[in-house]
C-alpha atoms as a PDB file:
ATOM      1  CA  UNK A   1     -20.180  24.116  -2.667  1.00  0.00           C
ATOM      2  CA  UNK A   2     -19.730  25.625  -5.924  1.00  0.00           C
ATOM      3  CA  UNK A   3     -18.994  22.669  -7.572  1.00  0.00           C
ATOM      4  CA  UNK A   4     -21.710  20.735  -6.445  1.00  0.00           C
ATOM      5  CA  UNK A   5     -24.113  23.607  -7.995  1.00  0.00           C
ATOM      6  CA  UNK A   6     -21.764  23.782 -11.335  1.00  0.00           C
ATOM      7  CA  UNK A   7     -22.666  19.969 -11.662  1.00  0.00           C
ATOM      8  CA  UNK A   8     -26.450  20.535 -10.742  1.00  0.00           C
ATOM      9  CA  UNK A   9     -27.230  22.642 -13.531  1.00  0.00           C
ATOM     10  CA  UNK A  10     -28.021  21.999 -17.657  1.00  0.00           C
ATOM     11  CA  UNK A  11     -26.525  25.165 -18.408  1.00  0.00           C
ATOM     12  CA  UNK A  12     -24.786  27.197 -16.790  1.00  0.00           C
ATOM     13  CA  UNK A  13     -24.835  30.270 -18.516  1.00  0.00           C
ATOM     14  CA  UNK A  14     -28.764  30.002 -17.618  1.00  0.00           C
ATOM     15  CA  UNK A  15     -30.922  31.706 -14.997  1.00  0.00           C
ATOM     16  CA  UNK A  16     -31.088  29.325 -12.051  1.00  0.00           C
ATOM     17  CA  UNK A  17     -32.471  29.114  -8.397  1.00  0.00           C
ATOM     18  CA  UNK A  18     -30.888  28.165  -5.090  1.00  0.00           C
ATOM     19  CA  UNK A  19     -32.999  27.262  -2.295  1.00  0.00           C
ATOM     20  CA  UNK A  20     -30.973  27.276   1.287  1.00  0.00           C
ATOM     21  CA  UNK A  21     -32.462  26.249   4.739  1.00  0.00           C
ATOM     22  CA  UNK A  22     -30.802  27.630   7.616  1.00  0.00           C
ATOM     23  CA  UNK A  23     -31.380  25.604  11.400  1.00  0.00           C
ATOM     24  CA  UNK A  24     -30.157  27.939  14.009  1.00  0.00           C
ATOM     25  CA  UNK A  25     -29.563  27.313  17.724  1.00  0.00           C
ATOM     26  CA  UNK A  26     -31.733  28.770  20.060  1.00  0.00           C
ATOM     27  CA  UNK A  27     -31.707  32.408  20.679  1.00  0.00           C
ATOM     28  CA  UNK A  28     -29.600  33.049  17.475  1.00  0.00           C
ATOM     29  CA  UNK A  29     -32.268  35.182  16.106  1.00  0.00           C
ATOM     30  CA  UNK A  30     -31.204  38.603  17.662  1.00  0.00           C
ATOM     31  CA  UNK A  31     -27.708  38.598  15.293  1.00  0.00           C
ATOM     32  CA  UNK A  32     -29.014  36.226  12.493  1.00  0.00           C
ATOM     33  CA  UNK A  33     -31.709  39.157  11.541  1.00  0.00           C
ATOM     34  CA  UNK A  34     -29.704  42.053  11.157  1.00  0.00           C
ATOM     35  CA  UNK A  35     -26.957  40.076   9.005  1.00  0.00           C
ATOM     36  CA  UNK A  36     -29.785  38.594   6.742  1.00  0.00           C
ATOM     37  CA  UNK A  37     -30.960  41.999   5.719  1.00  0.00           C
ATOM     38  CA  UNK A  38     -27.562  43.633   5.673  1.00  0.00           C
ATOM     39  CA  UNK A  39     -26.516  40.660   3.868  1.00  0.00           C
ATOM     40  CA  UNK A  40     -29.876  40.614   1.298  1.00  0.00           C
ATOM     41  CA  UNK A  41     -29.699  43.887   1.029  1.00  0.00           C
ATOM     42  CA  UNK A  42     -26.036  44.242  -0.536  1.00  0.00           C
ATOM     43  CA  UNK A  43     -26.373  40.796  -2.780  1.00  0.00           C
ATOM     44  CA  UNK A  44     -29.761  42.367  -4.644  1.00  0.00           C
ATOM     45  CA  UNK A  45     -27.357  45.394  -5.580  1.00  0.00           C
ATOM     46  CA  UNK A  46     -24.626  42.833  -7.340  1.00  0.00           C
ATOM     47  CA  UNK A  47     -25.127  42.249 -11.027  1.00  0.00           C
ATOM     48  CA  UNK A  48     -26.688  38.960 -11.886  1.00  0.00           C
ATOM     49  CA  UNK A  49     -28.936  38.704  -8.916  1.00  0.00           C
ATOM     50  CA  UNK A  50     -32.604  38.129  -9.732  1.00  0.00           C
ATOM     51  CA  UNK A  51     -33.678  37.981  -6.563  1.00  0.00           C
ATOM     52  CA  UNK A  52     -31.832  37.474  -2.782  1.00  0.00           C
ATOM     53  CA  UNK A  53     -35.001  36.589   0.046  1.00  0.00           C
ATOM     54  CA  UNK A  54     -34.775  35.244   3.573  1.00  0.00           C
ATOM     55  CA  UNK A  55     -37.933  33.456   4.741  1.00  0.00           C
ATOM     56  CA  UNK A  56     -38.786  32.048   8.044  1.00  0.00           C
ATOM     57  CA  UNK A  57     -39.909  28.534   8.744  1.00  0.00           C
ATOM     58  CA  UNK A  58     -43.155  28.217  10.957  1.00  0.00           C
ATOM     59  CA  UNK A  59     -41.732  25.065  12.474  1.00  0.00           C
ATOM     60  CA  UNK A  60     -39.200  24.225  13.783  1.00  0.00           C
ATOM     61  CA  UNK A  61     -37.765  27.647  15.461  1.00  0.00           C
ATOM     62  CA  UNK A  62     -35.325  29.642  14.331  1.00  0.00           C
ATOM     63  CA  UNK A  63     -35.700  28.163  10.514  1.00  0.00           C
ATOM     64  CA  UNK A  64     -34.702  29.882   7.558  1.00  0.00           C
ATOM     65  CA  UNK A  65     -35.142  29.406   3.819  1.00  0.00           C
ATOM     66  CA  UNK A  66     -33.566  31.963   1.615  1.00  0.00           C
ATOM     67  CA  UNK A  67     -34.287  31.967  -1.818  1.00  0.00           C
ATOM     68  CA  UNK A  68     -31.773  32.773  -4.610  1.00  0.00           C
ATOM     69  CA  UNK A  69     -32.147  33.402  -7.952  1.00  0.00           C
ATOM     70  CA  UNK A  70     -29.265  33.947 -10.157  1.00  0.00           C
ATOM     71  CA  UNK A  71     -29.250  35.212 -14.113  1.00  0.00           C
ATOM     72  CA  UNK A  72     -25.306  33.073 -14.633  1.00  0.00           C
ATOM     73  CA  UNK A  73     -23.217  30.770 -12.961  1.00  0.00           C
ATOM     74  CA  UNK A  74     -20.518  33.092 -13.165  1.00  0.00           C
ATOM     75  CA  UNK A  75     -22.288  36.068 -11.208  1.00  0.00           C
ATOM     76  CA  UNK A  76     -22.677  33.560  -8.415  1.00  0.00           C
ATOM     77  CA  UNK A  77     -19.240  32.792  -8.259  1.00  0.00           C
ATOM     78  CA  UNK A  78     -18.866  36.499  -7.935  1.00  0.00           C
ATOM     79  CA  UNK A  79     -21.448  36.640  -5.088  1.00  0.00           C
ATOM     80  CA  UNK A  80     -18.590  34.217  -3.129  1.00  0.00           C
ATOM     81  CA  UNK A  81     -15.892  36.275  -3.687  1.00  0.00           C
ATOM     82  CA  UNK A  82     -17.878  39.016  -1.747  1.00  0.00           C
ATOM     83  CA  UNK A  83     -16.867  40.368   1.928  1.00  0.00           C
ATOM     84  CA  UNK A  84     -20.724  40.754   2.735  1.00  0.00           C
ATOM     85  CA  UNK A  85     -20.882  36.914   2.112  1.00  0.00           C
ATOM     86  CA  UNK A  86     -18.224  35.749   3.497  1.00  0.00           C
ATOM     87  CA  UNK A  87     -18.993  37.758   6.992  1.00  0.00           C
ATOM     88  CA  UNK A  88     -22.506  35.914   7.097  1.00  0.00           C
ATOM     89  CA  UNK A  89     -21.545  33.009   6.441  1.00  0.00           C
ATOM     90  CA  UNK A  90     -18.913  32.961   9.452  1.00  0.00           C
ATOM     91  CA  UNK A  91     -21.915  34.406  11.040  1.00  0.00           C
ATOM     92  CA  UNK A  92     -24.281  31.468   9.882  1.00  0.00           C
ATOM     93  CA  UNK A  93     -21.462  28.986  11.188  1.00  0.00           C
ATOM     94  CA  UNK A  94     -21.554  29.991  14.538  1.00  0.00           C
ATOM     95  CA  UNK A  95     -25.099  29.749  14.943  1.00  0.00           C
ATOM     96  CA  UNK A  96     -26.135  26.602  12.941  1.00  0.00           C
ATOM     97  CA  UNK A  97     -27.820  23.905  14.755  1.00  0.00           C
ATOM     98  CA  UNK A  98     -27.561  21.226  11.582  1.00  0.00           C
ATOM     99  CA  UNK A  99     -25.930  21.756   8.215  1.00  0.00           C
ATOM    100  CA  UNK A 100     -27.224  23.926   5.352  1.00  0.00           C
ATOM    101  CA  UNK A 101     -29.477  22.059   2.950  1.00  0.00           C
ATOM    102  CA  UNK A 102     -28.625  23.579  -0.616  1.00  0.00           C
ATOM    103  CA  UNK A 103     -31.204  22.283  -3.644  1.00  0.00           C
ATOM    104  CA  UNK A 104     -30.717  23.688  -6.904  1.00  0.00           C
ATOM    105  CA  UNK A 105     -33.568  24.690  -9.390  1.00  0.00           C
ATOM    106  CA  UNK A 106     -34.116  25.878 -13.027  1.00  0.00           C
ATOM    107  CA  UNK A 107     -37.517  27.161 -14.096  1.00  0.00           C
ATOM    108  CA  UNK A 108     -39.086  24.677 -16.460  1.00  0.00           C
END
């Protein structure tokens, strides 16, 4: 994944945005919650995190877009090497009703 962002971006000692939608399974709410804030809450304390927000989707259920904003590259690669991520993602596996969508952004 982080290569696929590395390629993605003009420069990548520049502040850039990720933008991540989450489908969950049904009733996967009740353990996704908790692990979004604990992990949102730990990533916004990291240096080079702008900004670390979980937002849900109106439609369909259990849809999630969390919104990442990064000042480097580098401090995201940091952010992977993290045990907070790397619980929530195991987390996010198990519950995922379709693959991640990842899109990349840089303010213009």
């Amino acid at each position: 994944m982080l290569e696929s962002i590395l390629r993605q971006l003009a420069d990548p000692a520049q502040p850039f945005s990720l933008f991540v939608r989450f489908v969950l399974k049904p009733g996967s709410n009740a353990e996704f919650l908790p692990a979004a804030h604990a992990v949102a809450a730990a990533t916004r304390a990291e240096a080079g995190c702008i900004a670390y927000e979980f937002h849900r989707i109106a439609a369909p259920a259990e849809t999630y877009l969390l919104c990442e904003k990064w000042q480097s590259f580098e401090a995201l690669t940091a952010h992977f090497q993290t045990p907070h991520l790397a619980a929530f993602l195991a987390l996010q596996e198990r519950h995922a009703a379709a693959p991640v969508q990842l899109e990349v952004g840089q303010l213009i």
